[in-house]
Protein backbone atom coordinates (compact mmCIF):
# COMPACT_ATOMS: atom_id res chain seq x y z
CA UNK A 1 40.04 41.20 -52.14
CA UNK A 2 37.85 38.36 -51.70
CA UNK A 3 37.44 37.72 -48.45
CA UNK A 4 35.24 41.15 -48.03
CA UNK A 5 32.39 39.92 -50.13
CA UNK A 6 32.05 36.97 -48.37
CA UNK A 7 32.02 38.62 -44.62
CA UNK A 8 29.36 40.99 -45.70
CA UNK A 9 27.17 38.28 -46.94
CA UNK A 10 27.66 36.08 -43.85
CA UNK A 11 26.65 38.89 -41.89
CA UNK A 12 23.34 40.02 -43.59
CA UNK A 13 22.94 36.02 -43.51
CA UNK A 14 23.12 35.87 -39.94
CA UNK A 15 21.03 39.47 -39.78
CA UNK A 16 17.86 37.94 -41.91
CA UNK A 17 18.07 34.59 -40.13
CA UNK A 18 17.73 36.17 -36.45
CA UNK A 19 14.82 38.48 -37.99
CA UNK A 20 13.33 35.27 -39.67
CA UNK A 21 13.52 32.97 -35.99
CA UNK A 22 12.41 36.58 -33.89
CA UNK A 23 9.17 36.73 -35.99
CA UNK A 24 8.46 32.74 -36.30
CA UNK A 25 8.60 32.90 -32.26
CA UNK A 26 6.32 35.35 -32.20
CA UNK A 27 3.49 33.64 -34.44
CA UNK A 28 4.01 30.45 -32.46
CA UNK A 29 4.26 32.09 -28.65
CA UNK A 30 0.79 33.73 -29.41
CA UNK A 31 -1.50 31.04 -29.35
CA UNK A 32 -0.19 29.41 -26.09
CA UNK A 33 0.12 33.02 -24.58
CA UNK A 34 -3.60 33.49 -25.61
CA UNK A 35 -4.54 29.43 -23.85
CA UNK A 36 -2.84 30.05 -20.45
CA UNK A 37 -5.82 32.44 -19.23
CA UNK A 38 -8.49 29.64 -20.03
CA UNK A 39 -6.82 26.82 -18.25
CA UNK A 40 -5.36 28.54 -15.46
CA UNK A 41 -8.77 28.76 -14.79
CA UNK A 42 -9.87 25.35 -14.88
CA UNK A 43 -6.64 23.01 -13.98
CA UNK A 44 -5.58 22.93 -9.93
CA UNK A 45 -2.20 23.92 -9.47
CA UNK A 46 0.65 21.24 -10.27
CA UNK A 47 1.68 18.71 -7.17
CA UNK A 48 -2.11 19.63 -5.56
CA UNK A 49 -5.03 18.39 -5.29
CA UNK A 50 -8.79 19.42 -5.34
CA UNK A 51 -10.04 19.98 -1.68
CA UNK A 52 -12.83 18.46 -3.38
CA UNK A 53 -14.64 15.81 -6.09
CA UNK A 54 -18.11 16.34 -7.79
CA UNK A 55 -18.69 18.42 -4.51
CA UNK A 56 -17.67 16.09 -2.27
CA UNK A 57 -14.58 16.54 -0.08
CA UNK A 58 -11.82 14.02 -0.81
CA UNK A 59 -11.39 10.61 1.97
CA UNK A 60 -8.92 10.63 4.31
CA UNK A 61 -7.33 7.60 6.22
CA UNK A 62 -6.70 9.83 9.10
CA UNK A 63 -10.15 9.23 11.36
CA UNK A 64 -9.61 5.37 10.74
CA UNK A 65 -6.33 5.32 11.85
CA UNK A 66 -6.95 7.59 14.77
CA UNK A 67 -8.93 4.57 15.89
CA UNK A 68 -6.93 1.90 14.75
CA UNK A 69 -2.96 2.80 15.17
CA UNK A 70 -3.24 2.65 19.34
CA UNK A 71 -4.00 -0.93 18.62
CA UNK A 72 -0.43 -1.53 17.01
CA UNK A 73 2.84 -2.27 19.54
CA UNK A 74 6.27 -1.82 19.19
CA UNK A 75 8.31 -5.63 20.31
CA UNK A 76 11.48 -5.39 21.72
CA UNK A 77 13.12 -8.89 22.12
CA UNK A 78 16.95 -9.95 23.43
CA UNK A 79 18.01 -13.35 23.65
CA UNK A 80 21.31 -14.53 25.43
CA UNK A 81 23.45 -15.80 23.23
CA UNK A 82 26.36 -18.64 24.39
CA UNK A 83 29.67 -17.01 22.59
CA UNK A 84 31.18 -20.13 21.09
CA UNK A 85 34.98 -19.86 21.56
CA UNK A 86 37.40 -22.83 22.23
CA UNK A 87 39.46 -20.88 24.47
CA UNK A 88 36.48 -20.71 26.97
CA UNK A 89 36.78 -24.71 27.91
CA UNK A 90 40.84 -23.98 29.03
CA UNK A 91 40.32 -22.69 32.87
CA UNK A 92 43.80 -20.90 32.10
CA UNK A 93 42.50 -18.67 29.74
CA UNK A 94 39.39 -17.74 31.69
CA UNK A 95 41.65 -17.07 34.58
CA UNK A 96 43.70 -14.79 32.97
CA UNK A 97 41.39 -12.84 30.71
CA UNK A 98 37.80 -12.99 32.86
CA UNK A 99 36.37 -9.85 31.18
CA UNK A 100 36.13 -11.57 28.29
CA UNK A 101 32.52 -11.78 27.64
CA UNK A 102 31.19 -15.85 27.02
CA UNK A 103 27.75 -14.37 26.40
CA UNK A 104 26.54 -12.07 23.72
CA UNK A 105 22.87 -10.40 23.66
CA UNK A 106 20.95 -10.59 20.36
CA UNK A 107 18.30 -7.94 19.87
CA UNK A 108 15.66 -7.59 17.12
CA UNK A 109 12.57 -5.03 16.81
CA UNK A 110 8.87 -6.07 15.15
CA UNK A 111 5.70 -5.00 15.75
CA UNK A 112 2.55 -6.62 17.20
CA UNK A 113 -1.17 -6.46 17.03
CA UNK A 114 -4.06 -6.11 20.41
CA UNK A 115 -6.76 -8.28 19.38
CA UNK A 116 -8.31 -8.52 22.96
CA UNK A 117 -7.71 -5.34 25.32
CA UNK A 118 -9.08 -6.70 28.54
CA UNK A 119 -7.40 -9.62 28.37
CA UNK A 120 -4.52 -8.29 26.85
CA UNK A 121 -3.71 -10.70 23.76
CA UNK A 122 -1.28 -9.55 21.67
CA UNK A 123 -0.68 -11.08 17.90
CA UNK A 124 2.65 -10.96 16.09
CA UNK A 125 4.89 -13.18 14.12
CA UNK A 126 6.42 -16.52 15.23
CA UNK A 127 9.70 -15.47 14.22
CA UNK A 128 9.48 -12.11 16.11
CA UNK A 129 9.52 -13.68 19.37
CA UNK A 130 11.48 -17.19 18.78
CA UNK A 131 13.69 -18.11 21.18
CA UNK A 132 13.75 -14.68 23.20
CA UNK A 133 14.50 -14.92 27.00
CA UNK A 134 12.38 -11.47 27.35
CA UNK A 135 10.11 -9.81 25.38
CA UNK A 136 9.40 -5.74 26.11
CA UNK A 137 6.03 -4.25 24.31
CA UNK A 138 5.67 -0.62 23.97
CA UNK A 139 2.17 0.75 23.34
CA UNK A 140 1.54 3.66 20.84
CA UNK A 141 1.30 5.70 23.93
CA UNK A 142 4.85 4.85 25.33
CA UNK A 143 3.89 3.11 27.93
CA UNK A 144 6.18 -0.72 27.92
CA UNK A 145 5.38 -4.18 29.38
CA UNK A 146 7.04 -7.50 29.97
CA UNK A 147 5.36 -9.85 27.55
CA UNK A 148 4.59 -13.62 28.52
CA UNK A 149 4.38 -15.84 26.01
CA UNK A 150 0.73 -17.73 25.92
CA UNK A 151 2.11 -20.38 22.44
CA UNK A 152 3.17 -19.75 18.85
CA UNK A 153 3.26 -21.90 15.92
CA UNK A 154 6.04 -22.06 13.60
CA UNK A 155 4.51 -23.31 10.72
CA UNK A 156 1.79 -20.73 10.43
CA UNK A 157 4.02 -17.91 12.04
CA UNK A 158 1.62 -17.27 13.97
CA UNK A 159 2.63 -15.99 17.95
CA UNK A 160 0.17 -15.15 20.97
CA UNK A 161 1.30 -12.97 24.04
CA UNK A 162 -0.45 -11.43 27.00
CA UNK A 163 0.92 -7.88 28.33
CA UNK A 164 -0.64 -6.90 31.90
CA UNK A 165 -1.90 -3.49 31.20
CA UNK A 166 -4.97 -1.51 31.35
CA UNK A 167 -6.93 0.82 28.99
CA UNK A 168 -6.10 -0.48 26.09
CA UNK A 169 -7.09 -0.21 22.51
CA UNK A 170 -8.14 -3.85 20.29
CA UNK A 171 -8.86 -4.01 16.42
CA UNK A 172 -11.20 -5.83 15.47
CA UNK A 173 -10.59 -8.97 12.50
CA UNK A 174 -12.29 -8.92 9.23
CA UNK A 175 -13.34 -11.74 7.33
CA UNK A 176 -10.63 -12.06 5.39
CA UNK A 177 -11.98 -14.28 3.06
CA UNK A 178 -13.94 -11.31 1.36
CA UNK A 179 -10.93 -9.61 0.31
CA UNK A 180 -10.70 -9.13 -3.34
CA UNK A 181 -8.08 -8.04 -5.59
CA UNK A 182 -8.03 -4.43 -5.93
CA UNK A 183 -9.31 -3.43 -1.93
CA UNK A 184 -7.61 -0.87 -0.40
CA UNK A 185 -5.32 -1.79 2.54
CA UNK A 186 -3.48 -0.08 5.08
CA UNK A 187 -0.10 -1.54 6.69
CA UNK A 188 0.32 -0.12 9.82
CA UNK A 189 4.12 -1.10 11.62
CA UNK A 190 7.95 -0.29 12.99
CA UNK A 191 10.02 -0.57 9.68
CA UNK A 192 13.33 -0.28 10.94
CA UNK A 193 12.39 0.85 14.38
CA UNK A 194 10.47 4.34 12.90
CA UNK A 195 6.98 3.71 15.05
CA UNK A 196 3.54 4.13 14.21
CA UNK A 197 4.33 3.88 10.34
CA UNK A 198 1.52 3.92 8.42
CA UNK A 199 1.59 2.98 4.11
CA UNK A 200 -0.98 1.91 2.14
CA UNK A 201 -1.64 0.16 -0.90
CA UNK A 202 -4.13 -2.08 -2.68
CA UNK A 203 -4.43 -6.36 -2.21
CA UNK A 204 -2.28 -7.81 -5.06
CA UNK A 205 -2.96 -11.09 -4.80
CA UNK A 206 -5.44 -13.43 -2.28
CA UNK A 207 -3.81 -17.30 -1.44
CA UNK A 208 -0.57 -16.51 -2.46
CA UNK A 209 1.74 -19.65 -1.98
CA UNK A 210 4.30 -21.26 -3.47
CA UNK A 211 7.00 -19.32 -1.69
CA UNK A 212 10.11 -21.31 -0.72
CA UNK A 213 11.18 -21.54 3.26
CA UNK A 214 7.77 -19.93 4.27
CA UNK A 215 5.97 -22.76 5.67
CA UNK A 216 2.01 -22.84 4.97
CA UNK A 217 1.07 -20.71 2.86
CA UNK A 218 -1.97 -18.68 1.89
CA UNK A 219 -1.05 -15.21 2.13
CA UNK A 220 -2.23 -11.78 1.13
CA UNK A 221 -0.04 -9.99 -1.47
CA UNK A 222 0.08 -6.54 -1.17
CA UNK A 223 1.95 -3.33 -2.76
CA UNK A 224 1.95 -1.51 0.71
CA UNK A 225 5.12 -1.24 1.83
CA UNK A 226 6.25 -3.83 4.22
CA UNK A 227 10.14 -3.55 5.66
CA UNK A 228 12.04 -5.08 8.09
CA UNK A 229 9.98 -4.10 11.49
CA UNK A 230 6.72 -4.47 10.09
CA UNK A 231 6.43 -8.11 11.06
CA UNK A 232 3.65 -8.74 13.31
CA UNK A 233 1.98 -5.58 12.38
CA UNK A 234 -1.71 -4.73 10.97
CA UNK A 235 -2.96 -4.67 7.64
CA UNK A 236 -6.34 -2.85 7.85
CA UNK A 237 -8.93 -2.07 5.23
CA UNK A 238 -10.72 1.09 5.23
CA UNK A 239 -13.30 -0.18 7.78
CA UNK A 240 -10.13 0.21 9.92
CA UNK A 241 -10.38 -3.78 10.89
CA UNK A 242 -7.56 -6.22 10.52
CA UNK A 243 -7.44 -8.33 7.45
CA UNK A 244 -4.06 -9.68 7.88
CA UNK A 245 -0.99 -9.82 9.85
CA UNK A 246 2.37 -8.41 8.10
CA UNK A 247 4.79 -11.01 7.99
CA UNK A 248 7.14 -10.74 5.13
CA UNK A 249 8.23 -8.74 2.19
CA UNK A 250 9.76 -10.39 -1.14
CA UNK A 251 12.88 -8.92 -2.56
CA UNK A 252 15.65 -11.06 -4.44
CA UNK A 253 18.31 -8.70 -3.08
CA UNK A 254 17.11 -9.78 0.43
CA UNK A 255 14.87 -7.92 2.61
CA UNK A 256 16.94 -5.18 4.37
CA UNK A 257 17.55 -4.13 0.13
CA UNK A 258 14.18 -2.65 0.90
CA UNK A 259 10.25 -2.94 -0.12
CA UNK A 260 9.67 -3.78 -4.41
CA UNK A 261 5.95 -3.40 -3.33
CA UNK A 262 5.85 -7.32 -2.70
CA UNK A 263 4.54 -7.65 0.70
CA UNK A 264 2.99 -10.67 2.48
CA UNK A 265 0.48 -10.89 4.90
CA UNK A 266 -1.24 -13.73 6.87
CA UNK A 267 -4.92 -13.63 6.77
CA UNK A 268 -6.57 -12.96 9.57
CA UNK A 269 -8.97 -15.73 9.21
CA UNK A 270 -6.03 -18.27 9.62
CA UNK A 271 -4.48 -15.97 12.30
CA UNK A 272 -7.98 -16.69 14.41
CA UNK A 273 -7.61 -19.84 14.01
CA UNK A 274 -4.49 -21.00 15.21
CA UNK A 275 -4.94 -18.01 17.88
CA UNK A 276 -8.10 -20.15 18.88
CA UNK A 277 -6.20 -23.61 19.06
CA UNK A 278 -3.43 -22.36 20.89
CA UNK A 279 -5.64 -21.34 23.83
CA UNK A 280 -7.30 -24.52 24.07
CA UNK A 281 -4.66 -26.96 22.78
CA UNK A 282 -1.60 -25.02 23.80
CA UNK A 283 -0.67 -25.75 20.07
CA UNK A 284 -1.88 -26.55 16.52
CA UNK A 285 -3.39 -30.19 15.90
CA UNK A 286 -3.65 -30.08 11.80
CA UNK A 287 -5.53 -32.46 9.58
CA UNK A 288 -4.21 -34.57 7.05
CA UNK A 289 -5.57 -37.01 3.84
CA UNK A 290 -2.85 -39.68 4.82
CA UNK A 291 -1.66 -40.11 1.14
CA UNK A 292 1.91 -39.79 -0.19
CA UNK A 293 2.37 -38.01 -3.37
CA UNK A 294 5.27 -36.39 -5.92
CA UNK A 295 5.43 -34.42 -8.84
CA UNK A 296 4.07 -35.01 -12.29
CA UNK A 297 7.10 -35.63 -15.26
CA UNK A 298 6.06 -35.02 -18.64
CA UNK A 299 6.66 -38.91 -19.06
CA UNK A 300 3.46 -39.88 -16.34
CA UNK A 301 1.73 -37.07 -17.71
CA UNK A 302 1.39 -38.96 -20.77
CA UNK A 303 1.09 -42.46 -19.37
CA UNK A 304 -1.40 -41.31 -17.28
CA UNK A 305 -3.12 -39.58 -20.00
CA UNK A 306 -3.17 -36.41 -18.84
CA UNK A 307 -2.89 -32.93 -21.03
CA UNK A 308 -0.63 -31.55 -19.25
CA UNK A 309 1.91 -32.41 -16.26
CA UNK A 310 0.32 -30.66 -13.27
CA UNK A 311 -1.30 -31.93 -10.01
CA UNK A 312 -0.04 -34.65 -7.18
CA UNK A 313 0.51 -38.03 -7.58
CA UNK A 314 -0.40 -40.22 -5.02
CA UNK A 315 2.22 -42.74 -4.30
CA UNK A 316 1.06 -44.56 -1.68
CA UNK A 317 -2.77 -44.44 0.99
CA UNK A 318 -2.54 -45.44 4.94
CA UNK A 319 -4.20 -47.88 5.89
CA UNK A 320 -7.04 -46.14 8.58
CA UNK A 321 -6.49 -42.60 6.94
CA UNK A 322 -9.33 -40.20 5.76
CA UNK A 323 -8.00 -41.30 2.02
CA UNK A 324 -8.43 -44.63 2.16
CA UNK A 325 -12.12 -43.98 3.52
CA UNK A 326 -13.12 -41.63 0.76
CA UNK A 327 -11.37 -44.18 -1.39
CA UNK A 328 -8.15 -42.88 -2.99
CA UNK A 329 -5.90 -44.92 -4.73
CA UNK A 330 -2.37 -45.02 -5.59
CA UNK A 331 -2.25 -43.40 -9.25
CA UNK A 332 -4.22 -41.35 -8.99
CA UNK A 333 -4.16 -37.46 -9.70
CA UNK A 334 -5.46 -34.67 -7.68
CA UNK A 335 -6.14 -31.35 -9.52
CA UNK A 336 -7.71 -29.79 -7.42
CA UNK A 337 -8.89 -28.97 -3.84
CA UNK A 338 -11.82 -27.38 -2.45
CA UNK A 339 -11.83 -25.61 -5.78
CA UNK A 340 -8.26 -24.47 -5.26
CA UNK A 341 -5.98 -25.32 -8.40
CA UNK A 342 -3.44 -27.95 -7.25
CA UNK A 343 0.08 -27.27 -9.63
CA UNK A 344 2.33 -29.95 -7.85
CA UNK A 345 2.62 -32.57 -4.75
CA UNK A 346 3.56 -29.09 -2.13
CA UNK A 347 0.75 -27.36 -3.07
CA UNK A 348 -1.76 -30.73 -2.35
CA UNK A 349 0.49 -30.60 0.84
CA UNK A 350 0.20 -27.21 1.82
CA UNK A 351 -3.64 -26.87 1.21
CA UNK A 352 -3.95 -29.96 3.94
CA UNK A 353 -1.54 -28.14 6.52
CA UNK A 354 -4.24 -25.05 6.30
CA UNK A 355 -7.34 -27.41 7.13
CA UNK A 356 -8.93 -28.88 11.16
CA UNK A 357 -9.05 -32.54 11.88
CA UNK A 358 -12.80 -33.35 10.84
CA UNK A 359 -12.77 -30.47 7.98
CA UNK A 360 -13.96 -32.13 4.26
CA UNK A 361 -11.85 -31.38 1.16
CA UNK A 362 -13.81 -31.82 -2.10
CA UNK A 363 -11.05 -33.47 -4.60
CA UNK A 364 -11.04 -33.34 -8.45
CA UNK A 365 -9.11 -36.12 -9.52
CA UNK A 366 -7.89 -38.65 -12.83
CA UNK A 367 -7.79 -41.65 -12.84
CA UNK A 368 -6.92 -43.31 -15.73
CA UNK A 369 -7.62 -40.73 -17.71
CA UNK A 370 -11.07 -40.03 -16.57
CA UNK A 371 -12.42 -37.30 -14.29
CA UNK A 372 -13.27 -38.58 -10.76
CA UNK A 373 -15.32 -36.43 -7.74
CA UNK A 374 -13.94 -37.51 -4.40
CA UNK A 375 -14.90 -36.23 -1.09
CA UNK A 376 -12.27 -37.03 1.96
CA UNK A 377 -12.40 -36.31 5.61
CA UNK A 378 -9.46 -35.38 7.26
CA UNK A 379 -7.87 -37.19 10.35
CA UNK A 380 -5.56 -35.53 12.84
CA UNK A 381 -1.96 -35.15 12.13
CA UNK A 382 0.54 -37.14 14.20
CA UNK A 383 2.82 -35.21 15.88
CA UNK A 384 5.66 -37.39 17.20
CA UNK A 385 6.45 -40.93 17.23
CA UNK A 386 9.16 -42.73 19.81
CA UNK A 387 11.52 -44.75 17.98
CA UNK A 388 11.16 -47.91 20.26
CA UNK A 389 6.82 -48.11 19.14
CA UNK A 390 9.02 -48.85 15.62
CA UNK A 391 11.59 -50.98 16.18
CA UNK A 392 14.12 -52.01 19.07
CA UNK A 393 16.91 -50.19 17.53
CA UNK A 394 15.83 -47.49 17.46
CA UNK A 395 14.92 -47.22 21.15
CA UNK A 396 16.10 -44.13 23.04
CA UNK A 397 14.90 -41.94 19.88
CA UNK A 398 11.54 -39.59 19.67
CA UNK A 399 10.79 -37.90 16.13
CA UNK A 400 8.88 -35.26 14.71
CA UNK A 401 7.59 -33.38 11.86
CA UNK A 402 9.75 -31.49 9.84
CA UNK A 403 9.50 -27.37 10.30
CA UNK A 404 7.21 -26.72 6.98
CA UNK A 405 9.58 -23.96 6.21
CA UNK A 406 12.37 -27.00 5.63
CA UNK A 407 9.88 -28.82 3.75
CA UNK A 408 8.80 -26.30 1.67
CA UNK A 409 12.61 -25.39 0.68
CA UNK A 410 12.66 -29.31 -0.93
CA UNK A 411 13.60 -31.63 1.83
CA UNK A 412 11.58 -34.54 2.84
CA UNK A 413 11.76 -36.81 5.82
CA UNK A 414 11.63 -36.56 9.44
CA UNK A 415 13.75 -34.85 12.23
CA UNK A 416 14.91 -36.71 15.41
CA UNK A 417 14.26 -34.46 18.43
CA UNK A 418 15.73 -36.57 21.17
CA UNK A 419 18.03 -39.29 22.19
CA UNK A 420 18.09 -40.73 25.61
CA UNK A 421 21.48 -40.88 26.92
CA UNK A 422 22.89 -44.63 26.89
CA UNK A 423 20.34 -45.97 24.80
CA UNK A 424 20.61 -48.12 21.50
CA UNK A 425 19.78 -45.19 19.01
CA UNK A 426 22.55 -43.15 20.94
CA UNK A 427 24.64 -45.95 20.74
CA UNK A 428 24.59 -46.49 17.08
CA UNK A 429 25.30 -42.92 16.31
CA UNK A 430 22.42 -41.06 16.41
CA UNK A 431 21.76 -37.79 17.20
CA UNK A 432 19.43 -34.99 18.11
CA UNK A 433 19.17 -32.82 15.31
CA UNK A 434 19.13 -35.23 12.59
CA UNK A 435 16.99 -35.37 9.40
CA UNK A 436 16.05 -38.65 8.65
CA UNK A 437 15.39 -39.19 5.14
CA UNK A 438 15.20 -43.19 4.38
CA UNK A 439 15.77 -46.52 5.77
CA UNK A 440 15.89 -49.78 4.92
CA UNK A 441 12.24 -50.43 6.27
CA UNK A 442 11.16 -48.43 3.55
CA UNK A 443 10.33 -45.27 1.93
CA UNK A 444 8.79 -42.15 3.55
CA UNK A 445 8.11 -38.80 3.56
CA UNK A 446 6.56 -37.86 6.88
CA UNK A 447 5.91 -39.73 10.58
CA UNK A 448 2.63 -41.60 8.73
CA UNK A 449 4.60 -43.16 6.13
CA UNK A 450 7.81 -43.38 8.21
CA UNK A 451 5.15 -45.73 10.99
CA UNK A 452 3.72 -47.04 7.82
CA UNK A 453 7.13 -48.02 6.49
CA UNK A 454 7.97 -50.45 9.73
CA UNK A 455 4.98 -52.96 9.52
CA UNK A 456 7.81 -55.34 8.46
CA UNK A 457 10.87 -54.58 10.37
CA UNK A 458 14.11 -55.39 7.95
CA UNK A 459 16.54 -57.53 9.45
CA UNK A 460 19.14 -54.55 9.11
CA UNK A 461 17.92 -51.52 9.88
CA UNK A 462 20.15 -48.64 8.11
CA UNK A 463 19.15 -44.92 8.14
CA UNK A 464 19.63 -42.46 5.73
CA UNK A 465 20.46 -39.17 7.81
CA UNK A 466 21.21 -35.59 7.13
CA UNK A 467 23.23 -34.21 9.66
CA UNK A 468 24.37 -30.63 8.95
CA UNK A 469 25.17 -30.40 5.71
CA UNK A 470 26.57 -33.61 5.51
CA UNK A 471 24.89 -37.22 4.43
CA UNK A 472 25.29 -40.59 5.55
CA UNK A 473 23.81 -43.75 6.39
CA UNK A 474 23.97 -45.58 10.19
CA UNK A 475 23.57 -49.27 11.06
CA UNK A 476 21.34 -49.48 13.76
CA UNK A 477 22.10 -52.27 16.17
């Protein structure tokens, strides 16, 4: 008869321990029963917020962007697209099966800035409007104009267009050199088509660069959110002006994975300038030092007696450039320019791309282990060379610059534009489209040092191309 005892004295158990918990609730539910009055009456509600501060009623964007968001467009572009397909050379098959299409048409939405309303100058990206056979811009109040193009430049992407309409609204542009980390900023755009988004954020970062496949670089980092659409779209401080034009967001996953609050912006400082060169040059005419340069090992770094390997090396001076005048030599190491930390030979690079022919940069260098001052004017950039002002062989050919964005990814060298039909370059292989990236007349890493390189011609001439994917070497005869 066991088993009684023990029920009965897991019940009373069970009785005393609910008593025990019912009265230990009640001693601790007091106190916080006895608090809620008190602050109830001095929190807000939760997910709300004060209609006002110290008195004051809280900001809102909503005035400024009542001014400012007419002054953003919608850009529609389509570009016709040849369809390649083999079957489209055999007159058979187009015979027999004419509806099928040869031509396709690519279409692609970004957004724009009005920086001049009676003349009607839109800003936007290069990339927006590159190679689009029509460009439609819809204003905040729905009203949509044929764009025509007035000159873009890739290596800024950087894009001016004129719409012909009336009554229009302009923003005006900051001084973007006064923005400071920590400034509010607005992103006004299209992400993904949705118009007149507005998102704000703060400025991350000033002279960001760095960034692989962007070409020049000095942009604003921001944690407004910037998505596909946005490009060519405002970024306004609280003033309501424009400090920057939206021009790329920075996700690993790509950018249609969506905004990680990395978001780029071109200042609007460089924006006025190139905006300024393309209506009176048509395009931008950049300075340059005329020096070669590469990276620092930790090997030089020591030889050169340096604490640490950062900074460009220069390789090699032209004769006649703004270098040689301010009297740069080969060895030595630039640190920094116009105050601007230099980390490696792109950064020297990119800092030059971002400067006017006639502009000074004020150069902290080494040389041979000792500090150095320099002060260099810089001459214009050349632009194009034709292959026969080099050599005979190489008659029929015209090359140009590398697109920064290529140069920035790593590849150095020069790309061949054009080849006359018939002539010797065409007859020795070569090809529009090609990269060329050495020769036999010598080493180079731009048109300068590729015109340097033939002051001897060799008695073979052999190129080192890129074509494609694909390397090889040509003789030129």
């Amino acid at each position: 008869m066991r088993p009684l005892p023990t029920l009965l004295t897991l019940s009373l158990a069970a009785a005393f321990g609910g008593f025990a918990a019912t009265g230990l609730h009640s001693l601790l539910d007091n106190p916080a029963q006895a608090a809620t009055p008190a602050l109830a009456s001095t929190l807000p509600a939760a997910a709300s917020l004060p209609a006002s501060v110290a008195g004051q009623p809280l900001p809102s964007l909503a005035p400024m962007l009542e001014r400012s968001m007419p002054a953003v467009v919608s850009i529609n572009t389509k570009q016709v697209v040849r369809v390649r397909n083999p079957f489209f050379d055999d007159p058979v098959f187009r015979r027999l099966f004419p509806q099928v299409p040869a031509e396709r048409i690519n279409e692609s939405l970004g957004s724009g800035v009005i920086i001049d309303a009676a003349k009607g100058y839109v800003l936007t990206n290069h990339h927006v409007i590159d190679n689009a056979d029509d460009v439609q811009v819809t204003l905040a109040d729905g009203r949509s104009f044929t764009a025509e193009f007035l000159g873009s430049d890739a290596d800024t992407d950087v894009a001016l267009i004129r719409i012909p309409a009336e009554n229009l609204t302009a923003i005006a542009l900051a001084n973007s050199d006064q923005l400071k980390v920590g400034d509010f900023v607005v992103a006004i755009g299209n992400p993904f088509g949705f118009s007149q988004t507005v998102t704000s954020g703060i400025v991350s970062a000033v002279g960001r660069s760095g960034i692989r496949g962007l070409g020049y670089q000095n942009f604003i980092q921001t944690d407004a959110s910037i998505n596909p659409g946005n490009s060519g779209g405002a970024l306004v401080n609280l003033s309501g002006q424009l400090v920057g034009i939206n021009t790329a967001s920075f996700n690993p996953q790509g950018s249609m994975a969506g905004n990680i609050g990395l978001g780029l912006a071109i200042p609007a400082n460089l924006a006025r300038n190139v905006v300024d060169q393309l209506l009176a040059h048509g395009e931008v005419i950049r300075g340059t030092l005329g020096v070669e340069t590469q990276n620092l090992s930790p090997q030089l770094a020591q030889a050169l007696a340096l604490d640490e390997a950062r900074g460009a090396l220069i390789t090699r001076v032209l004769p006649g450039s703004g270098a040689a005048a301010a009297g740069l030599q080969p060895g030595d190491v630039v640190l920094s320019a116009n105050g601007q930390r230099i980390a490696n030979a792109s950064a020297l690079h990119n800092i030059e791309g971002l400067q006017a022919v006639g502009s000074t940069l004020s150069l902290e260098i080494r040389r041979d282990g000792k500090p150095l001052s320099l002060r260099a004017t810089l001459h214009e950039q050349l632009r194009q060379l034709d292959g026969a002002a080099l050599d005979p062989r190489l008659t029929g050919a015209r090359f140009v610059e590398l697109p920064e964005a290529t140069r920035q990814a790593g590849l150095a060298g020069v790309l061949v534009t054009e080849v006359a039909r018939g002539s010797r370059a065409e007859t020795s292989g070569l090809a529009r489209g090609d990269v060329l990236l050495a020769s036999s007349a010598g080493e180079f890493n731009d048109l300068a040092g590729l015109r340097a390189s033939f002051d001897k011609r060799p008695p073979q001439l052999v190129l080192r191309i890129l074509r494609g994917n694909r390397r090889g070497d040509l003789v030129m005869r």
